[in-house]
PDB file of N, CA and C in Angstrom:
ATOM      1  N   UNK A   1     178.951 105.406  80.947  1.00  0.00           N
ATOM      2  CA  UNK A   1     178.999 106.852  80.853  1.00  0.00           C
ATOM      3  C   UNK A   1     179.032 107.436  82.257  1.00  0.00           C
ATOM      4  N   UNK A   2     179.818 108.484  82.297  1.00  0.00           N
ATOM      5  CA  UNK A   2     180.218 108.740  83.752  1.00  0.00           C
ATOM      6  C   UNK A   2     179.925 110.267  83.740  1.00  0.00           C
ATOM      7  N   UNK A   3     178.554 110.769  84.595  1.00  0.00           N
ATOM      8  CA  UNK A   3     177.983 112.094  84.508  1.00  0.00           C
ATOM      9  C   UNK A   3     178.807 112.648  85.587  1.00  0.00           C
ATOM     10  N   UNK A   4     179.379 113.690  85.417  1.00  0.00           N
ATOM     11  CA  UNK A   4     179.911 114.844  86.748  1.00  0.00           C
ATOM     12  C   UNK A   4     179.536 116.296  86.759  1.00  0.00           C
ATOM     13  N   UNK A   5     179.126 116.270  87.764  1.00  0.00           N
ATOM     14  CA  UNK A   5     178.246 117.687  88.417  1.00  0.00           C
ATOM     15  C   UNK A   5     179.389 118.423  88.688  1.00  0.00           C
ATOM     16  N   UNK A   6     179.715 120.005  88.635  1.00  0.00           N
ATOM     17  CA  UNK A   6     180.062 121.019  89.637  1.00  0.00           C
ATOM     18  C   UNK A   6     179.480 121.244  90.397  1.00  0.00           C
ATOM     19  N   UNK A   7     180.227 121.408  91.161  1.00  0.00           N
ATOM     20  CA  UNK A   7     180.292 121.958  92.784  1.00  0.00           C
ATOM     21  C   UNK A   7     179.409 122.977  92.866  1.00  0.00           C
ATOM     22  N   UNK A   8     178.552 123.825  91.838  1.00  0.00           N
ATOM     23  CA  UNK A   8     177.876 124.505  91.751  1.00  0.00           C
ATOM     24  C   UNK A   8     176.317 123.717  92.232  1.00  0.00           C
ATOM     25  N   UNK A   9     176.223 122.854  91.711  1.00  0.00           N
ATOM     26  CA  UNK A   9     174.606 122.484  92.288  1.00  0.00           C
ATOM     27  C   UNK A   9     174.781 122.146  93.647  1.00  0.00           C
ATOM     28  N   UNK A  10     176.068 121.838  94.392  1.00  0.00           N
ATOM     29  CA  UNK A  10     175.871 122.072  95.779  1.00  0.00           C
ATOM     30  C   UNK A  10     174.921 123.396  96.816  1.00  0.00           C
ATOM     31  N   UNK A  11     175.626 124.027  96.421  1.00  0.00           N
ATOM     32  CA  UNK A  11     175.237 125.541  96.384  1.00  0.00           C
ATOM     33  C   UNK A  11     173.449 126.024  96.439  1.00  0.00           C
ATOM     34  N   UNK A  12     173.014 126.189  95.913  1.00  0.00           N
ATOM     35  CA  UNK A  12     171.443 126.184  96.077  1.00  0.00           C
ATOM     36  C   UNK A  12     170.859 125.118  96.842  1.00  0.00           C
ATOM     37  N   UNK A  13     171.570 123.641  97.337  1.00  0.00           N
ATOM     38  CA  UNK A  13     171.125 122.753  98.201  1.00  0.00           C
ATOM     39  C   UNK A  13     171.339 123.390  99.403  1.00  0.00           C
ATOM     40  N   UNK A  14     172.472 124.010  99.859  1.00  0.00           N
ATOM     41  CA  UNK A  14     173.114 124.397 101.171  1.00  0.00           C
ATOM     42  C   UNK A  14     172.273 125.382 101.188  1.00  0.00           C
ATOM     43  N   UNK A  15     171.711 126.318 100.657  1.00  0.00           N
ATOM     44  CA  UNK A  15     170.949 127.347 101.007  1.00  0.00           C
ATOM     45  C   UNK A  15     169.671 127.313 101.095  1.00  0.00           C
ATOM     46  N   UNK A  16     169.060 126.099 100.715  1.00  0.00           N
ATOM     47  CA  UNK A  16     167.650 126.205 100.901  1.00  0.00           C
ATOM     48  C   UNK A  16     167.410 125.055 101.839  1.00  0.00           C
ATOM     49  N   UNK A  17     168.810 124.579 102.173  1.00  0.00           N
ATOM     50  CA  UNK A  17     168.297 123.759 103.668  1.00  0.00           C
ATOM     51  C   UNK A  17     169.010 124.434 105.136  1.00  0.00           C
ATOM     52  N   UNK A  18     169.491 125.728 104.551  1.00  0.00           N
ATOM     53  CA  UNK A  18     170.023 127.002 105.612  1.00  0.00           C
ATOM     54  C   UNK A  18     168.789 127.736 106.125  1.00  0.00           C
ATOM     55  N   UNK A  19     168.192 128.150 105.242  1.00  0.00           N
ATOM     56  CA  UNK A  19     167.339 128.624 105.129  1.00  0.00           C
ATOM     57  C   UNK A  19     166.034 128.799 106.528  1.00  0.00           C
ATOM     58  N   UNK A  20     165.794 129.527 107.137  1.00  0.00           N
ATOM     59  CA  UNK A  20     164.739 129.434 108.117  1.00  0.00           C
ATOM     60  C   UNK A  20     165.722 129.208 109.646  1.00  0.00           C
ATOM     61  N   UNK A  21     166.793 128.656 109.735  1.00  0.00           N
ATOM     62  CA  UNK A  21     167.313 128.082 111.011  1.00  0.00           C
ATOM     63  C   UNK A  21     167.850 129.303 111.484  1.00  0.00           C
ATOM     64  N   UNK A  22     167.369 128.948 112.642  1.00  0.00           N
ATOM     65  CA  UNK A  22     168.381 129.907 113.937  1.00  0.00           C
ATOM     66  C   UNK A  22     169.807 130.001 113.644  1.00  0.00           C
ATOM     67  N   UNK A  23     170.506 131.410 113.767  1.00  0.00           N
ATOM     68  CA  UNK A  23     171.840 131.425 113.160  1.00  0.00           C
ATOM     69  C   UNK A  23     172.434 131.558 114.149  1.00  0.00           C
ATOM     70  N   UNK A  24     173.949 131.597 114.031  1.00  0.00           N
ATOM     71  CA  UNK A  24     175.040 130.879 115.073  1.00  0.00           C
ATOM     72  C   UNK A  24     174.780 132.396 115.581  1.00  0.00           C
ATOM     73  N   UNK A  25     174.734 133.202 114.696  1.00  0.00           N
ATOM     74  CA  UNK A  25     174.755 134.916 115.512  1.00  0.00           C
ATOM     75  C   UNK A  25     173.335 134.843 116.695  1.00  0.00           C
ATOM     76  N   UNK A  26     172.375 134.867 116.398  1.00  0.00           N
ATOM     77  CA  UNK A  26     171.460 134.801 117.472  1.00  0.00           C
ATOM     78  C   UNK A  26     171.507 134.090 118.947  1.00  0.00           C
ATOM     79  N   UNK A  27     172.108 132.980 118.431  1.00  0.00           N
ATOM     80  CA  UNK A  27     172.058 131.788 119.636  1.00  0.00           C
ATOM     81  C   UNK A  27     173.418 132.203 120.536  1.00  0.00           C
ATOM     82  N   UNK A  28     174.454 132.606 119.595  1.00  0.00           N
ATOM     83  CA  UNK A  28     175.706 133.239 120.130  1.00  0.00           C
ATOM     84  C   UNK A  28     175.225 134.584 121.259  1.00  0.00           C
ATOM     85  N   UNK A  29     174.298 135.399 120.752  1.00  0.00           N
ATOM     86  CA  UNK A  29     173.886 136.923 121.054  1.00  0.00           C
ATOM     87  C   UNK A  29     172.902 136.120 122.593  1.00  0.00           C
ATOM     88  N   UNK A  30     171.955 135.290 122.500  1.00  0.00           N
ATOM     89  CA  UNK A  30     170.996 134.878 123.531  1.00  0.00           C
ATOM     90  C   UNK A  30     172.302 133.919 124.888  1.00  0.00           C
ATOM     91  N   UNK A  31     172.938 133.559 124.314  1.00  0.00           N
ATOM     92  CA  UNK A  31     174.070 132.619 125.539  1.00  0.00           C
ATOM     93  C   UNK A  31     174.661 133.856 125.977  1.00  0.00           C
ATOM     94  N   UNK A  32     175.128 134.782 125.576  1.00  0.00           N
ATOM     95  CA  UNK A  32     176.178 135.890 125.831  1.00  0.00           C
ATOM     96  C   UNK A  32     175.504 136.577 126.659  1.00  0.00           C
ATOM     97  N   UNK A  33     173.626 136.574 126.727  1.00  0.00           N
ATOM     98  CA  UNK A  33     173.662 137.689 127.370  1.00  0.00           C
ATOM     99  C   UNK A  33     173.217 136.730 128.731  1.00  0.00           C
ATOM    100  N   UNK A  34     172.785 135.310 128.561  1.00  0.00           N
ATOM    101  CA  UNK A  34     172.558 134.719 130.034  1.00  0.00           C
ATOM    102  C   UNK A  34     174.107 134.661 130.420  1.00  0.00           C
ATOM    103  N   UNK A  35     175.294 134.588 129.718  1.00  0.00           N
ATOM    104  CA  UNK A  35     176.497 134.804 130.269  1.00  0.00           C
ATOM    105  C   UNK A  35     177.167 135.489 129.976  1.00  0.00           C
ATOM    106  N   UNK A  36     177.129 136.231 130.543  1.00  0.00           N
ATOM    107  CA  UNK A  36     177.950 137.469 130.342  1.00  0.00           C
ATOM    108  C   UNK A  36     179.657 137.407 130.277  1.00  0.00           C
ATOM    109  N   UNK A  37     180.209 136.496 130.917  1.00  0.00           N
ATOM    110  CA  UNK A  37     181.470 136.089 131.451  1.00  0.00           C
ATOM    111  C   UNK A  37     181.940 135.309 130.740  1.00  0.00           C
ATOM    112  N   UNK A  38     181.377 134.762 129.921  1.00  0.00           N
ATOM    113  CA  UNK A  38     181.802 133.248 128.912  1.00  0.00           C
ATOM    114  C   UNK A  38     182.551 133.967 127.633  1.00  0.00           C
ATOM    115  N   UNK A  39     183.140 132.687 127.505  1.00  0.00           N
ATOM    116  CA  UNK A  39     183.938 133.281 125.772  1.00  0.00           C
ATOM    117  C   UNK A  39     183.318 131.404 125.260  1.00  0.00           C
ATOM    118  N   UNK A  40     183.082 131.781 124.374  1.00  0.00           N
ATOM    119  CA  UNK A  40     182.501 130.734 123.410  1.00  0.00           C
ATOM    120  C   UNK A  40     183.696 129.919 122.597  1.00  0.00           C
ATOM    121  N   UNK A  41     184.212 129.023 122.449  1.00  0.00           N
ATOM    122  CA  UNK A  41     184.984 128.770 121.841  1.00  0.00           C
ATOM    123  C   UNK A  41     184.889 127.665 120.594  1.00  0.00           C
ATOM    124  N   UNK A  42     183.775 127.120 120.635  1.00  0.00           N
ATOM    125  CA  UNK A  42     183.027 126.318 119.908  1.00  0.00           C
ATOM    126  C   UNK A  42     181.557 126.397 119.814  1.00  0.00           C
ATOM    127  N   UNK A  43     181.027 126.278 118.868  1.00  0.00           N
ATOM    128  CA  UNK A  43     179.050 126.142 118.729  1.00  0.00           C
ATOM    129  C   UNK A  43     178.833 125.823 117.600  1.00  0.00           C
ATOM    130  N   UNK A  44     177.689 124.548 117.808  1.00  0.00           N
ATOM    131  CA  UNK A  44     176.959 123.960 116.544  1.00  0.00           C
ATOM    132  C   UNK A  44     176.181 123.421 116.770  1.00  0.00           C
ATOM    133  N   UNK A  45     175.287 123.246 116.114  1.00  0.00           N
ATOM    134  CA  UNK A  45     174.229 122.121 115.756  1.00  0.00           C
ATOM    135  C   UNK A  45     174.124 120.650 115.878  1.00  0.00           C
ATOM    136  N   UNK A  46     174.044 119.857 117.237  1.00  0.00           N
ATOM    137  CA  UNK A  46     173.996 118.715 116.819  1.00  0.00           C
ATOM    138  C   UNK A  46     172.836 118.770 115.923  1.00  0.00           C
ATOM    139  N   UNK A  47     171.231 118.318 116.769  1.00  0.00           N
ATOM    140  CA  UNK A  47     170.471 117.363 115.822  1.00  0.00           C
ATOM    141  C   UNK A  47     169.775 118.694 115.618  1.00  0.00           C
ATOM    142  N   UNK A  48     168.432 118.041 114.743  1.00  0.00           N
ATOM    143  CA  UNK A  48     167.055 119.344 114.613  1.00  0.00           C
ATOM    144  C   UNK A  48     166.712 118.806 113.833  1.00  0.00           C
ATOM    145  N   UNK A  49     165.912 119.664 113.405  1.00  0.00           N
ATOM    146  CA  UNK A  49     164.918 119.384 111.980  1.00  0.00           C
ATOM    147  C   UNK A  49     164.300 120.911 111.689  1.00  0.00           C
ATOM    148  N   UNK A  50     163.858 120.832 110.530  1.00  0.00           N
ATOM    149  CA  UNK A  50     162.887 122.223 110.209  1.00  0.00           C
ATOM    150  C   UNK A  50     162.593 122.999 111.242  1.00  0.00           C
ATOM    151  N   UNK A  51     162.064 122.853 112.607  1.00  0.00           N
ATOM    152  CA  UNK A  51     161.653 123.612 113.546  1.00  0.00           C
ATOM    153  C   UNK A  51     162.408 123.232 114.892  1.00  0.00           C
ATOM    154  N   UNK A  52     163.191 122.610 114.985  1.00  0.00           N
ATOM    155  CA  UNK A  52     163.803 122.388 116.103  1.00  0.00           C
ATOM    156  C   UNK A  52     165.437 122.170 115.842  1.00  0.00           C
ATOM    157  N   UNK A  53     166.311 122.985 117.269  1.00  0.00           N
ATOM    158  CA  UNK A  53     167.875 122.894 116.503  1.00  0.00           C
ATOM    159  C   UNK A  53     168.183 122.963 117.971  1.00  0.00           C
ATOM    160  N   UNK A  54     169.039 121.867 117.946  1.00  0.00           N
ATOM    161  CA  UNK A  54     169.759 121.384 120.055  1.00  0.00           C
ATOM    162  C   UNK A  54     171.340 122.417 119.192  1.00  0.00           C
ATOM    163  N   UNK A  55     171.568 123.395 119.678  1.00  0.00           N
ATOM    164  CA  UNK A  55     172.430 124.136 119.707  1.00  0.00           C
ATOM    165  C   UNK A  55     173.537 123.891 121.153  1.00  0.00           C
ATOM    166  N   UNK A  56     174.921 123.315 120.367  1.00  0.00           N
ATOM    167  CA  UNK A  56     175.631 122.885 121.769  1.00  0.00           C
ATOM    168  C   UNK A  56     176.644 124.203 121.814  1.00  0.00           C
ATOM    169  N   UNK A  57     177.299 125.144 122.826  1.00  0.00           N
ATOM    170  CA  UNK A  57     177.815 126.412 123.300  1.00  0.00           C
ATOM    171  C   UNK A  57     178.986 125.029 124.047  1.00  0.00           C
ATOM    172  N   UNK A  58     180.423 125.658 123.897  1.00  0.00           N
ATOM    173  CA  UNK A  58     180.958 124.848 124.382  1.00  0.00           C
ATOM    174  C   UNK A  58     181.755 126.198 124.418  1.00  0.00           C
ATOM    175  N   UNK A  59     182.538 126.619 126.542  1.00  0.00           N
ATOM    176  CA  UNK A  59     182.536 127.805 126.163  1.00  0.00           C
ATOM    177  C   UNK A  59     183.884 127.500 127.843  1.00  0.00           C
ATOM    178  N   UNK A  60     184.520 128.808 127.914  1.00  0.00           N
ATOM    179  CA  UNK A  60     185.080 129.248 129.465  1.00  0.00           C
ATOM    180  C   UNK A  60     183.996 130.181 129.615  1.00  0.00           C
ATOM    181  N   UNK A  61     184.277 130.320 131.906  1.00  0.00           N
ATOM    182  CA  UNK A  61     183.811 131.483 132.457  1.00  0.00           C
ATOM    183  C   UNK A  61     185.177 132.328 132.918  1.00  0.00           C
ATOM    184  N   UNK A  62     184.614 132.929 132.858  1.00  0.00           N
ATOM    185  CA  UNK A  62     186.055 133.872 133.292  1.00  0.00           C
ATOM    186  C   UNK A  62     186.306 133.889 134.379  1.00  0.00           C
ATOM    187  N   UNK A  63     187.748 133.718 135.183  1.00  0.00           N
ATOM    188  CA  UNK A  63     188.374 133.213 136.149  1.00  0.00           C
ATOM    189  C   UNK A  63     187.835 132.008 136.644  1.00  0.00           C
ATOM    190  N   UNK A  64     187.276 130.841 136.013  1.00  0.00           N
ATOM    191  CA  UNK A  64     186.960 129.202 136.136  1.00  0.00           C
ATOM    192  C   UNK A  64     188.283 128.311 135.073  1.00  0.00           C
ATOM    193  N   UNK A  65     189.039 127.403 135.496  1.00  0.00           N
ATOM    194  CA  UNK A  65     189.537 126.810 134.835  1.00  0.00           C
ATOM    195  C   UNK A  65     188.713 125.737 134.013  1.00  0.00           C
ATOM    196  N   UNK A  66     187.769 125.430 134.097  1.00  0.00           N
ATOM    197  CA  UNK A  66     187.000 124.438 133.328  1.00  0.00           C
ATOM    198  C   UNK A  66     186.509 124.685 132.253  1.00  0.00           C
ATOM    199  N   UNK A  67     186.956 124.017 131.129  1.00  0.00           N
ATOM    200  CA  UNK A  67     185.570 124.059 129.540  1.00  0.00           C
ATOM    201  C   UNK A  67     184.583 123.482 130.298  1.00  0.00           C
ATOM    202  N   UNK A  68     183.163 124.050 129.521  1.00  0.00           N
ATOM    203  CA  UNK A  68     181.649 123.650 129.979  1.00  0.00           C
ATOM    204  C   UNK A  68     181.134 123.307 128.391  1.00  0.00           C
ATOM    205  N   UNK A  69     180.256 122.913 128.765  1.00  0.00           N
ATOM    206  CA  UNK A  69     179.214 122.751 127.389  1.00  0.00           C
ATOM    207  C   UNK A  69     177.914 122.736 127.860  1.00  0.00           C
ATOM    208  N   UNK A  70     176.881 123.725 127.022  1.00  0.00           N
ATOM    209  CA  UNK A  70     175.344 123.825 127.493  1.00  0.00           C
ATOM    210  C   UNK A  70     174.632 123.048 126.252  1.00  0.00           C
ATOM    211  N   UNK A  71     173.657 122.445 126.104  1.00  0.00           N
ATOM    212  CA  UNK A  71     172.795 122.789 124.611  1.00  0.00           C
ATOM    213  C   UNK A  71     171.398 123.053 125.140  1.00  0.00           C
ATOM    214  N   UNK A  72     171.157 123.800 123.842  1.00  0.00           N
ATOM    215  CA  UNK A  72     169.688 124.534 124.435  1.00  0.00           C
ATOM    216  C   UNK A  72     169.371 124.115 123.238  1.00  0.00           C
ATOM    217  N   UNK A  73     167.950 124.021 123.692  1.00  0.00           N
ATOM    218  CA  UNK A  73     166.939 123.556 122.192  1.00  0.00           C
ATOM    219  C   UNK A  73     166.386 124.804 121.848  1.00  0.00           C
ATOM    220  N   UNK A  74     166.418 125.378 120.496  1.00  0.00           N
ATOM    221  CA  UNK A  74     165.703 126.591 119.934  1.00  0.00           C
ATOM    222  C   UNK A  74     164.330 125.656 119.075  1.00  0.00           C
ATOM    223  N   UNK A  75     163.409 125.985 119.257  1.00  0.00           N
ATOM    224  CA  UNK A  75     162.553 125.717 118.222  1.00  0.00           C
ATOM    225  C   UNK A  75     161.852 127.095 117.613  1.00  0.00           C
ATOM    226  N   UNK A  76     161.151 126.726 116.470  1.00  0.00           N
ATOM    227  CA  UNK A  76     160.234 127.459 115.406  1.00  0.00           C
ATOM    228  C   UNK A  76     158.936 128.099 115.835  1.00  0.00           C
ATOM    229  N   UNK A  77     158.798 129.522 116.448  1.00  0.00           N
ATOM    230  CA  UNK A  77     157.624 129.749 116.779  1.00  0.00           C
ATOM    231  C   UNK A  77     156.989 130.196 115.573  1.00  0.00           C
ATOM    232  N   UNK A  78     155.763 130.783 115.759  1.00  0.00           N
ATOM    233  CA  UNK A  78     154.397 130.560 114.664  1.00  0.00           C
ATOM    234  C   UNK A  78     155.118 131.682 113.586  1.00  0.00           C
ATOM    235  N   UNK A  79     155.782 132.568 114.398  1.00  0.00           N
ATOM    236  CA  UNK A  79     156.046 133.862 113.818  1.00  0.00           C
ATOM    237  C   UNK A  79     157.387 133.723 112.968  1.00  0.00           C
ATOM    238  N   UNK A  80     157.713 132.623 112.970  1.00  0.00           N
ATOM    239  CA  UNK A  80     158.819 132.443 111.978  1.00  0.00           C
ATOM    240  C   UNK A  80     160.036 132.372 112.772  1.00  0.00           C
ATOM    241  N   UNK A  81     159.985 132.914 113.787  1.00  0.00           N
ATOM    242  CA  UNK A  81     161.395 133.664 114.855  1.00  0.00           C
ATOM    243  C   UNK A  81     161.679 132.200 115.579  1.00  0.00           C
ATOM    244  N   UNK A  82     162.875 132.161 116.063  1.00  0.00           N
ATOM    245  CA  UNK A  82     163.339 131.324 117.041  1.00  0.00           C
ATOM    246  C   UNK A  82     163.602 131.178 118.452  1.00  0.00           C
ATOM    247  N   UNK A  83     163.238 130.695 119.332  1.00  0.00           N
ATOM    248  CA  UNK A  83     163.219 130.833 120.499  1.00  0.00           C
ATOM    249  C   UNK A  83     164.073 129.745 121.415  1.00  0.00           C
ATOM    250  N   UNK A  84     165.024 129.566 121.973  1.00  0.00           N
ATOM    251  CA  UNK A  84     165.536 128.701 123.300  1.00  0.00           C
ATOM    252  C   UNK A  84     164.421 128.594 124.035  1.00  0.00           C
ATOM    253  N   UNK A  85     164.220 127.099 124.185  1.00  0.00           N
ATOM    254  CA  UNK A  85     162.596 126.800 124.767  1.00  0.00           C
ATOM    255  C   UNK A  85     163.512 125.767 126.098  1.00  0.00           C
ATOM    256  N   UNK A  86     164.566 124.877 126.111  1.00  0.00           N
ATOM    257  CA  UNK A  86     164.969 124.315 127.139  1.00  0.00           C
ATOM    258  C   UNK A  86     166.723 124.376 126.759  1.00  0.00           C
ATOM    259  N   UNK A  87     166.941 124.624 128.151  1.00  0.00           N
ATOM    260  CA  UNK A  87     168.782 124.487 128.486  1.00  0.00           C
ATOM    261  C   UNK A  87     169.453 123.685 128.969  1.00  0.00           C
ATOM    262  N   UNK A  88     170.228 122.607 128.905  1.00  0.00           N
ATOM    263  CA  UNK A  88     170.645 121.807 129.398  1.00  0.00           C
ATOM    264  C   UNK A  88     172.089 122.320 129.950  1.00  0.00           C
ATOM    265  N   UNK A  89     172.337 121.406 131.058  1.00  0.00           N
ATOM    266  CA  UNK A  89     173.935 122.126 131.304  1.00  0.00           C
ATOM    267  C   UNK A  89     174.049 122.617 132.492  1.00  0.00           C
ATOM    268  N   UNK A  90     175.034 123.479 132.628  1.00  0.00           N
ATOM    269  CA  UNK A  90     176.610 123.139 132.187  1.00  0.00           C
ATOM    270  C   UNK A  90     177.230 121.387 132.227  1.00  0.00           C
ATOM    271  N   UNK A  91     177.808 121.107 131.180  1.00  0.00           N
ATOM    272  CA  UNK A  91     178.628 119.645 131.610  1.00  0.00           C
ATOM    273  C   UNK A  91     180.140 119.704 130.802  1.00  0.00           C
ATOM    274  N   UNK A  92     180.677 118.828 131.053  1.00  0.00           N
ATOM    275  CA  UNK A  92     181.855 118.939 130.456  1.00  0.00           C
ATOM    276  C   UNK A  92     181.822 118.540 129.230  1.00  0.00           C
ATOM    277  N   UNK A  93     182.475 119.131 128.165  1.00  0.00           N
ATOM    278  CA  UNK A  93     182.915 119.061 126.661  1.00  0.00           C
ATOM    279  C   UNK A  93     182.429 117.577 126.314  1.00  0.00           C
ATOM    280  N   UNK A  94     181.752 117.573 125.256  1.00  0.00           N
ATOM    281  CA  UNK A  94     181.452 116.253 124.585  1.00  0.00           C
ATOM    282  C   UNK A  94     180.454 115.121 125.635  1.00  0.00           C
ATOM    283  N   UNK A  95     180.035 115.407 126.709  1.00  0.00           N
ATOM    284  CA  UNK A  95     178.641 115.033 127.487  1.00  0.00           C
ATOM    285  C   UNK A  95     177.596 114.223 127.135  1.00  0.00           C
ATOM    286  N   UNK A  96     177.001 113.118 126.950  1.00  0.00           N
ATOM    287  CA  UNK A  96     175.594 112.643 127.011  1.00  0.00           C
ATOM    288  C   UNK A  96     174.430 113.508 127.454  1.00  0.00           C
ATOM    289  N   UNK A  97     173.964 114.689 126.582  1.00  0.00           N
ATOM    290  CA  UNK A  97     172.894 115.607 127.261  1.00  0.00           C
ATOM    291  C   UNK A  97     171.502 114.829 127.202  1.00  0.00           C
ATOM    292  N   UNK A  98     171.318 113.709 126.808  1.00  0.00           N
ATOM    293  CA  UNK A  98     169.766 112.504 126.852  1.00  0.00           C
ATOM    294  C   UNK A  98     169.452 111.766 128.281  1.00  0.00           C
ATOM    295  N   UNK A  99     171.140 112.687 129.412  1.00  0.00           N
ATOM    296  CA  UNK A  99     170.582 111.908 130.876  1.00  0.00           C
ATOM    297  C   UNK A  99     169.129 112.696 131.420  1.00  0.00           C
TER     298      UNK A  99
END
């Protein structure tokens, strides 16, 4: 016997493990304003967990020919809110940030 789910019980999984994390808008809004000059052209999430999210900004400066890439770690303060607690970076696109 061969049970098949809709794509619907996906749906309440994706949102209650969305749920609580720092959003691409915030982390986008906190890089923009330490750079003012950057255009973002990529950002995501490598690792994290519940309270911690290495957010990688992979971005230009304006009048620099080089892509950069930063990741900053946001973690979970008491208050629910999220905070960039360390920045790694600038390095080039796709980087070992564990040197």
């Amino acid at each position: 016997m061969k049970i098949r789910f809709g794509a619907g019980w996906l749906l309440p999984i994706l949102f209650l493990c969305g749920c609580g994390m720092v959003t691409d808008k915030q982390a986008a809004e906190d890089f923009m304003q330490a750079h003012p000059r950057a255009t973002i052209y990529e950002q995501f999430i490598g690792e994290g967990d519940s309270d911690h999210a290495y957010m990688h900004f992979r971005y230009t400066e304006a009048g620099l020919p080089d892509r950069m890439e930063q990741m900053w770690l946001y973690q979970r303060q008491k208050d629910d809110s999220w905070k960039a607690v360390r920045k790694s970076g600038p390095k080039p696109p796709g980087s070992n940030f564990g040197d």
